[in-house]
Protein backbone atom coordinates (compact mmCIF):
# COMPACT_ATOMS: atom_id res chain seq x y z
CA UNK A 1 -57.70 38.00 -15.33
CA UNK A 2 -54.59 35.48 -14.93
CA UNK A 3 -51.00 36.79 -15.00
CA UNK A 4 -48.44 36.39 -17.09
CA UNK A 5 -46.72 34.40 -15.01
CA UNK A 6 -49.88 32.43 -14.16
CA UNK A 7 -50.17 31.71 -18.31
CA UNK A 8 -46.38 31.23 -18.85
CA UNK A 9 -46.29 28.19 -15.83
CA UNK A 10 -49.63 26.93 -17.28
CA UNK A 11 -48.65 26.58 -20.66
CA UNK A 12 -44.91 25.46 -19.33
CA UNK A 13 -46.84 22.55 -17.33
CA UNK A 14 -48.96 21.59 -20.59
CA UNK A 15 -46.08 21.45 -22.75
CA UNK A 16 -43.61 19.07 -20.10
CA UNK A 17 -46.73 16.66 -19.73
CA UNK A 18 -47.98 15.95 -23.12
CA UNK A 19 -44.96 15.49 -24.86
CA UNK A 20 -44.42 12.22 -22.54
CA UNK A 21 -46.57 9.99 -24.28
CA UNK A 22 -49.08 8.08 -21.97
CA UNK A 23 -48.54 5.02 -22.33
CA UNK A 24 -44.23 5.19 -21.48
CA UNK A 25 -46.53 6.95 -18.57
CA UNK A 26 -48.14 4.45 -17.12
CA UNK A 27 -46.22 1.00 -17.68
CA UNK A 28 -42.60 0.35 -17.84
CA UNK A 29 -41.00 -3.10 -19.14
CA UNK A 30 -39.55 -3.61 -15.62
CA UNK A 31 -43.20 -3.99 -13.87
CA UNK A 32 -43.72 -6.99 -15.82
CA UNK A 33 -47.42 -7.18 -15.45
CA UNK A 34 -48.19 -4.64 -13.12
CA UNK A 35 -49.22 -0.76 -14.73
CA UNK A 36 -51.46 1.86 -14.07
CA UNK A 37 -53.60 1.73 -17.23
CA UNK A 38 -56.82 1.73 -15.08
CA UNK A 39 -56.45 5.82 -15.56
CA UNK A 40 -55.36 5.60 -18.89
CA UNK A 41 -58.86 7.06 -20.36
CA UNK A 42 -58.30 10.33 -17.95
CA UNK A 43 -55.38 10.74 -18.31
CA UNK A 44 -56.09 10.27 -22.51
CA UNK A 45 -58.91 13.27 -21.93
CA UNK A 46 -56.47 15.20 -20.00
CA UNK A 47 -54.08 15.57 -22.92
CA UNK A 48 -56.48 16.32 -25.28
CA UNK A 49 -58.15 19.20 -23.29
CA UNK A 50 -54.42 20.28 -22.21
CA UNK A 51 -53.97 20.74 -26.69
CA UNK A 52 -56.83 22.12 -27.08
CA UNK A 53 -56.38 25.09 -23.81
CA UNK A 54 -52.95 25.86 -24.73
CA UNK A 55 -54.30 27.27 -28.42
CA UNK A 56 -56.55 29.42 -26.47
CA UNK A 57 -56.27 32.68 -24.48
CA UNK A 58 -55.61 31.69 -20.96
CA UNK A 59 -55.00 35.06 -19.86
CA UNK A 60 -59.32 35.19 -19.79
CA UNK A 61 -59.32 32.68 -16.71
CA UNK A 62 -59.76 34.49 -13.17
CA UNK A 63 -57.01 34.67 -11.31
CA UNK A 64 -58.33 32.56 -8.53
CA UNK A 65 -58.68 29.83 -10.59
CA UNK A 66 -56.07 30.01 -12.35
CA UNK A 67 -54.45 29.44 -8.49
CA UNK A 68 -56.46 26.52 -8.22
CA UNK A 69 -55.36 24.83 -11.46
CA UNK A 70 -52.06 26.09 -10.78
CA UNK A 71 -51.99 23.84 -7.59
CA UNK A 72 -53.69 20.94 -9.46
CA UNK A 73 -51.18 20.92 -11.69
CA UNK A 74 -48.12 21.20 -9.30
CA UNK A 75 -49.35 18.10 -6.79
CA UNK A 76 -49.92 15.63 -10.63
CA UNK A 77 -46.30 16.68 -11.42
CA UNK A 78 -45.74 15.64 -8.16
CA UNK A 79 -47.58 12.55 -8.21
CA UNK A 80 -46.36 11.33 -11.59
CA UNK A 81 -42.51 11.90 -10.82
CA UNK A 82 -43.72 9.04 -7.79
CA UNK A 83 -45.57 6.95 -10.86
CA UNK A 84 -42.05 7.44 -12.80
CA UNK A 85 -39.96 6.47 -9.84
CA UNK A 86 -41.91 3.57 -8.58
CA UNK A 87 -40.24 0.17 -8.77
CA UNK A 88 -41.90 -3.00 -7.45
CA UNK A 89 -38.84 -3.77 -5.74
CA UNK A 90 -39.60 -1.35 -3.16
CA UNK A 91 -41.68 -2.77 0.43
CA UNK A 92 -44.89 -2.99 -0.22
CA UNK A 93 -45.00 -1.80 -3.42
CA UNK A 94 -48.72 -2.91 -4.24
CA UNK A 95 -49.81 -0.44 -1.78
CA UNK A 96 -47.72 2.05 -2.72
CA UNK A 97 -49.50 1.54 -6.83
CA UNK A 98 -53.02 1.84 -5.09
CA UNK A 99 -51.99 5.24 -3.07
CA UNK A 100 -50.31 6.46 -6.64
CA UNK A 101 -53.96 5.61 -8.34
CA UNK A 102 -56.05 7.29 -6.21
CA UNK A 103 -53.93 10.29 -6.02
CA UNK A 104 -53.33 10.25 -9.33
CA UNK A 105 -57.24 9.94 -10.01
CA UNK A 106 -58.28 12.61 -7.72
CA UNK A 107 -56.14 15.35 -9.44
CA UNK A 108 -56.79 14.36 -12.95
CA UNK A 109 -60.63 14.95 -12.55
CA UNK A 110 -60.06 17.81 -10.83
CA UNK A 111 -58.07 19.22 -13.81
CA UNK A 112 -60.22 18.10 -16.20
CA UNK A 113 -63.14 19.61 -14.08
CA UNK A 114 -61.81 23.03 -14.29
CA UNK A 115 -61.14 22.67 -18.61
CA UNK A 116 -64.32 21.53 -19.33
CA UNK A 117 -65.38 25.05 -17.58
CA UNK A 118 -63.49 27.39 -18.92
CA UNK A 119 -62.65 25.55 -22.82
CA UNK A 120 -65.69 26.76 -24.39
CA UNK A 121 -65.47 30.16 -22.59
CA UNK A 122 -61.98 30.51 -24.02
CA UNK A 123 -63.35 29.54 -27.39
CA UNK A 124 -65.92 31.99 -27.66
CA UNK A 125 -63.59 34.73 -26.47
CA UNK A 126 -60.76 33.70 -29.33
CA UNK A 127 -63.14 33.48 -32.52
CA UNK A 128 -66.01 35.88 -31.48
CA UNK A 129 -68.52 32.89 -32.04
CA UNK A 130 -71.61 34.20 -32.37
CA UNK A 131 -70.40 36.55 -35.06
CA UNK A 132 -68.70 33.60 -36.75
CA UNK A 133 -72.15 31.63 -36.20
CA UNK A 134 -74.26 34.26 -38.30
CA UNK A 135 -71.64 34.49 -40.95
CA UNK A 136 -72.03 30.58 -41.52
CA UNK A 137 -75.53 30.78 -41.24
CA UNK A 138 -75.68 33.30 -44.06
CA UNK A 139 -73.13 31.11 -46.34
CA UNK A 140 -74.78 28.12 -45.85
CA UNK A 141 -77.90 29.72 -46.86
CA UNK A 142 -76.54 31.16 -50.23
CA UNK A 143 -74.81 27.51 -50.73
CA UNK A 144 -78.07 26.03 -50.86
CA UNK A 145 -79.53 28.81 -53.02
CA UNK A 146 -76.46 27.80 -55.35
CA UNK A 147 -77.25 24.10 -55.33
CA UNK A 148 -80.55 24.60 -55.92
CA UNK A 149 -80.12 26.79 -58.75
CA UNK A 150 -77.18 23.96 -60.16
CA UNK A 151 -79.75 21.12 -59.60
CA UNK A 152 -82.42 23.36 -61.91
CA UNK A 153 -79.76 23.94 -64.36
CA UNK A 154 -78.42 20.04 -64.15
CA UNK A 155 -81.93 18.87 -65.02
CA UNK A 156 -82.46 21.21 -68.00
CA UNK A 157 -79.52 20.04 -69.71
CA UNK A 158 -79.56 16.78 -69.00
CA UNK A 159 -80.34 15.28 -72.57
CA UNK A 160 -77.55 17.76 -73.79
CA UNK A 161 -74.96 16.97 -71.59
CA UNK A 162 -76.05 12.63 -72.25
CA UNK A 163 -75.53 13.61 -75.87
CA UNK A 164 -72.31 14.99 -75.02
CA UNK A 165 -70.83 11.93 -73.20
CA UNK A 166 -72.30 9.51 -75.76
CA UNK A 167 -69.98 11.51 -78.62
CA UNK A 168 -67.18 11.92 -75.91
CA UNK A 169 -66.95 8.65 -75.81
CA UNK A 170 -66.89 7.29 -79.40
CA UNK A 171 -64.32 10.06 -80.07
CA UNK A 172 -62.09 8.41 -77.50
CA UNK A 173 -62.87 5.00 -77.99
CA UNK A 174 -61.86 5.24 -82.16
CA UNK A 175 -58.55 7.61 -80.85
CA UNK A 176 -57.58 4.84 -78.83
CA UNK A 177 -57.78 1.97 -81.65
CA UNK A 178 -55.92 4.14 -83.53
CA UNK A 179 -53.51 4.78 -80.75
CA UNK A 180 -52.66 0.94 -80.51
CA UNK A 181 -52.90 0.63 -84.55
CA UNK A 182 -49.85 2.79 -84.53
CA UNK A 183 -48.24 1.37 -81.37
CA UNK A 184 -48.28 -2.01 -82.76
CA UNK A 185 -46.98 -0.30 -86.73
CA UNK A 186 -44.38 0.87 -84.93
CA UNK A 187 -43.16 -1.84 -83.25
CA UNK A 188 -43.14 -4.34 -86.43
CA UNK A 189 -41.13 -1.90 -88.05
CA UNK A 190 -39.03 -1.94 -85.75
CA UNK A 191 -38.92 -6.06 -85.29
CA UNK A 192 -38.18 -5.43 -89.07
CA UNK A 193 -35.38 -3.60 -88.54
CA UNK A 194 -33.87 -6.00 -85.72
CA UNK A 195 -34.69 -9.16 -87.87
CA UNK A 196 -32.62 -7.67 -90.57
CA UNK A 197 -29.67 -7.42 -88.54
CA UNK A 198 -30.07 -10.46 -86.38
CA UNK A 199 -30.56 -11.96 -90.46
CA UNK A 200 -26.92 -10.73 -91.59
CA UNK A 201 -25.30 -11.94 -88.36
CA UNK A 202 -26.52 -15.44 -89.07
CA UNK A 203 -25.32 -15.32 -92.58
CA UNK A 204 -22.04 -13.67 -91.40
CA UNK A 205 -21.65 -16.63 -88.76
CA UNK A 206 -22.39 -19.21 -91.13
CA UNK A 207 -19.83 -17.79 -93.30
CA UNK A 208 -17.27 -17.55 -91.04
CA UNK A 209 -18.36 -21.27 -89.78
CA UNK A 210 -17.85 -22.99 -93.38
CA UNK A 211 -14.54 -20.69 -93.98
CA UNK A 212 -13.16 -22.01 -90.91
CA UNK A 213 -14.71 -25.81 -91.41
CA UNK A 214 -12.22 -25.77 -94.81
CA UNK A 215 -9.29 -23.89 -93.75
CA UNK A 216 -9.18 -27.00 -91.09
CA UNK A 217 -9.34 -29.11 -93.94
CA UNK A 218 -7.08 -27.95 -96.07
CA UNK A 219 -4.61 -26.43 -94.40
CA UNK A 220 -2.75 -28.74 -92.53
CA UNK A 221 0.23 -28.13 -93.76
CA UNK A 222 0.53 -25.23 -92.22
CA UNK A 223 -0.46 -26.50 -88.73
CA UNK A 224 2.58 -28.38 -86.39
CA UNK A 225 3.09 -31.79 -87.32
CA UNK A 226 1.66 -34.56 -85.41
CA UNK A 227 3.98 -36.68 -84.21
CA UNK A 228 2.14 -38.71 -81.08
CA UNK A 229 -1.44 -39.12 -80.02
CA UNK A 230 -1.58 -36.62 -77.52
CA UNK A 231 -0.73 -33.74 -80.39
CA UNK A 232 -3.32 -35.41 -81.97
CA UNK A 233 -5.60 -35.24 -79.36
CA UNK A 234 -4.92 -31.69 -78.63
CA UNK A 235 -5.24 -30.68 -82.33
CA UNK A 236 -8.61 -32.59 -83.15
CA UNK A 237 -10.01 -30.85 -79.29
CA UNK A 238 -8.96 -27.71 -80.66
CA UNK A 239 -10.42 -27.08 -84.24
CA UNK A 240 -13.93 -28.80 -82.65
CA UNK A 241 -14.32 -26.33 -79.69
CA UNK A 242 -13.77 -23.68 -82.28
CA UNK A 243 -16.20 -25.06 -84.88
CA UNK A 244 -18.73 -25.77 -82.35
CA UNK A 245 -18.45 -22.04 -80.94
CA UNK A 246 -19.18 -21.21 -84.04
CA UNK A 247 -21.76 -23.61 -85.21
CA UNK A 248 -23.83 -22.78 -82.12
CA UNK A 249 -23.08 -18.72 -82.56
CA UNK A 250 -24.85 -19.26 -85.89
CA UNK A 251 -28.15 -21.29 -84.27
CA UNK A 252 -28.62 -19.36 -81.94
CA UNK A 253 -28.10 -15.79 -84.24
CA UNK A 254 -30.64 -18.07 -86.34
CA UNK A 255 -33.00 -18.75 -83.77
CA UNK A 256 -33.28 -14.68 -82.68
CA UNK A 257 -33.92 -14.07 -86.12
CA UNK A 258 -37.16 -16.19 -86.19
CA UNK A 259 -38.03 -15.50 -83.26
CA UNK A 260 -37.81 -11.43 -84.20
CA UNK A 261 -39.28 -11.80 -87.16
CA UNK A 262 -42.36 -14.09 -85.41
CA UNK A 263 -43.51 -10.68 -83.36
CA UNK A 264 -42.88 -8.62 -86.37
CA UNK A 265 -45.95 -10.58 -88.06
CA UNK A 266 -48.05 -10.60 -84.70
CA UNK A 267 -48.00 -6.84 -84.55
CA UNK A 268 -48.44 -6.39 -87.71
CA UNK A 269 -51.21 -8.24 -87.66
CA UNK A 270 -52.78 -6.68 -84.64
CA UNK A 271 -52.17 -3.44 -86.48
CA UNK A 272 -54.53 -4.69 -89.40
CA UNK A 273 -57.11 -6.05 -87.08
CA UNK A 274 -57.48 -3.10 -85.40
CA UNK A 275 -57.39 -1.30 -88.12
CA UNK A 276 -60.46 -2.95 -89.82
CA UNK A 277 -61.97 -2.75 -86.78
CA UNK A 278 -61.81 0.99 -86.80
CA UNK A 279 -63.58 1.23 -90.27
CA UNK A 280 -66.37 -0.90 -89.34
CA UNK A 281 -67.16 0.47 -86.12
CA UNK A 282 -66.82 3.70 -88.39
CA UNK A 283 -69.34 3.07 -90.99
CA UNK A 284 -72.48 1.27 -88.93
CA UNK A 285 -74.00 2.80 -85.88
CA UNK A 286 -75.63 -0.78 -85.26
CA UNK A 287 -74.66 -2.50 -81.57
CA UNK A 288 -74.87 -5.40 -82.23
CA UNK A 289 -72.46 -5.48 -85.31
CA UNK A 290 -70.00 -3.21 -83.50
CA UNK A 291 -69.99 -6.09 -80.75
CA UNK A 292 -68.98 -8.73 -83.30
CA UNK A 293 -66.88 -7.33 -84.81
CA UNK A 294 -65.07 -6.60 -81.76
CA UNK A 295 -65.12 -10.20 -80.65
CA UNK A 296 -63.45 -10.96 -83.80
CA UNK A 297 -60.89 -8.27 -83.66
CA UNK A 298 -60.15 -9.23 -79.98
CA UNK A 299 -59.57 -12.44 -80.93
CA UNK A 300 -57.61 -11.76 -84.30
CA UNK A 301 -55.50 -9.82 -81.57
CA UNK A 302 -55.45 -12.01 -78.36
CA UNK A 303 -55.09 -15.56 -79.62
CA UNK A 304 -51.96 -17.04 -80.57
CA UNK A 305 -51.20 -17.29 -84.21
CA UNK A 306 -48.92 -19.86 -86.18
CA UNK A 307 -46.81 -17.24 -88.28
CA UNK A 308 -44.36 -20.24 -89.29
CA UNK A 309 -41.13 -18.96 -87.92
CA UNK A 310 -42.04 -20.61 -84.68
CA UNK A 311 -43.06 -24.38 -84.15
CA UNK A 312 -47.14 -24.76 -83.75
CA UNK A 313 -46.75 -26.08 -79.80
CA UNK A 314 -44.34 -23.41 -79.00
CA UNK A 315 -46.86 -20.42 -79.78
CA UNK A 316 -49.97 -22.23 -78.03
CA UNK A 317 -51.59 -21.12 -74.80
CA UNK A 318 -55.15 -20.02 -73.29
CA UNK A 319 -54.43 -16.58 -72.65
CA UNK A 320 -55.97 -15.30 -75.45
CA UNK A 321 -59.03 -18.12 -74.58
CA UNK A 322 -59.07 -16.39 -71.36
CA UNK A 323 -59.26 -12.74 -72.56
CA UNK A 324 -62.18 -13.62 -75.45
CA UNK A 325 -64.25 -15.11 -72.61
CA UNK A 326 -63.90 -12.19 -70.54
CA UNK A 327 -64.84 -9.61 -73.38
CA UNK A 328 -67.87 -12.21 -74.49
CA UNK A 329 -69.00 -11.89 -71.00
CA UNK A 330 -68.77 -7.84 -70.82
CA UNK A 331 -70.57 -7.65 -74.30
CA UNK A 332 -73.65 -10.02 -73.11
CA UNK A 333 -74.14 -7.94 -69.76
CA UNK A 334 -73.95 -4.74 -71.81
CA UNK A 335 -77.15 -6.11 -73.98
CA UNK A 336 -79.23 -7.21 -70.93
């Protein structure tokens, strides 16, 4: 059996090589073109069986082999501090790759000779394999015991469980109309609320607009006299950036308003559609008429409606269009 010290330098060796990745191994940036990839796939196999030894015990290798690896291992150190040192400034540096290669090459299958020996040997002695091989056998045995017995079962209830997901379904298709019934309830309410306010603002602007329009008008007196055109000037500038601050405050408090009180009446809307929708698809069992009168609720809900507080061309699109197509098309492939 190897030493200690034998299993200490072997694993020190393993961990110094593979945690220099191969490939700042075997080309550097001042080569140019010239590396040594040609043993890249070795060198590749090398590291893997170099992780995979170092999880095992190397104590079970002989201790004359372990020598022998020992030696291996010293002359590719050896070998690759020449690889990591060469430079093709140096004389004759082509020969000097092609005596690095075949060095190089020599030693590498020579390690990798002597893992591929002793690997599975190590393996067997760590996890007692044939032990572990019976215990699997008998598991996979009662696994397919188990999924024959689940199969036997499956196929009994088979109609139940169809029956199941059929109900399943329905039950979470009608929760989820109601689900967006109240979503949309909610939110007009809320639009309510918001239209109400942006409502008094306008009135409040408009207010303050026509108070201001007349205190302009009749209260001169109490403005500086005008006594050239340039007080003129700077009094008529004056009273018109004011107004028009507040004549476009009041448009635009206006235009909010309609514009909040336009989605209120969409999702309320929605929220009736789908409503509707609920109670027919409640009170027939009939395909067919659930399908239409889901076209018609999807395109109650999708398709742009004229509520009035918004001009006719400013509401229009083909998203909805798009979205009734799409749900026409689902419904047809459904029937076939």
């Amino acid at each position: 059996m190897a030493t200690v010290d034998q299993v200490g330098n072997l694993k020190k060796f393993i961990k110094g090589n593979v945690a220099l990745p191969v490939s700042d191994l075997l080309s550097k940036p001042d080569w140019g073109s010239l590396n040594f990839r040609e043993i890249q796939p070795d060198i590749e196999k090398l590291y893997t069986n170099m992780n995979i030894a170092i999880e095992l015990p190397l104590d079970a290798i002989p201790v004359v082999e372990m020598t022998s690896i020992l030696e291996f291992a010293g002359a590719y150190n050896r070998v690759t501090q020449e690889l990591l040192d060469y430079t093709i400034s140096q004389p004759n540096h082509l020969g000097i790759k092609d005596n690095i290669l075949r060095q190089l090459s020599s030693i590498v299958d020579n390690l990798n000779t002597y893992f591929v020996k002793w690997l599975p040997y190590l393996a067997v002695v760590k996890s007692d394999f044939q032990l572990k091989f019976a215990t699997m056998e008998t598991n996979l045995k009662q696994s397919i015991q188990l999924l024959d017995a689940a199969k036997q079962d499956i196929s009994t209830k088979s109609g139940e469980i169809n029956e199941l997901i059929n109900d399943a379904r329905t039950k979470v298709a009608n929760a989820g109309v109601e689900v967006f019934a109240n979503d949309f309830s909610h939110e007009a309410t809320f639009l309510h609320e918001r239209a109400s306010r942006w409502l008094t603002a306008t009135i409040i602007l408009a207010l303050v607009t026509i108070i201001a329009a007349f205190g302009f008008l009749w209260g001169r007196d109490y403005f500086p006299r005008i006594e050239n055109s340039f007080d003129l000037i700077q009094f008529t500038t004056s009273k018109l950036i004011v107004l028009g601050l507040l004549f476009t405050a009041t448009i635009w408090c206006s235009k909010i308003y309609k514009a909040t009180k336009h989605q209120e009446a969409i999702n309320k809307h929605r929220a009736n559609a789908l409503k509707t929708f609920e109670q027919f698809a409640k009170g027939t069992s009939d395909e067919t008429t659930k399908n239409a009168v889901l076209l018609e609720t999807t395109k109650s809900i999708f398709t742009h409606t004229n509520t009035g507080y918004i001009d006719g061309d400013q509401s229009q699109g083909d998203g909805g269009i798009r979205i009734l197509e799409m749900i026409k098309n689902v419904t047809t492939s459904e029937k076939n």
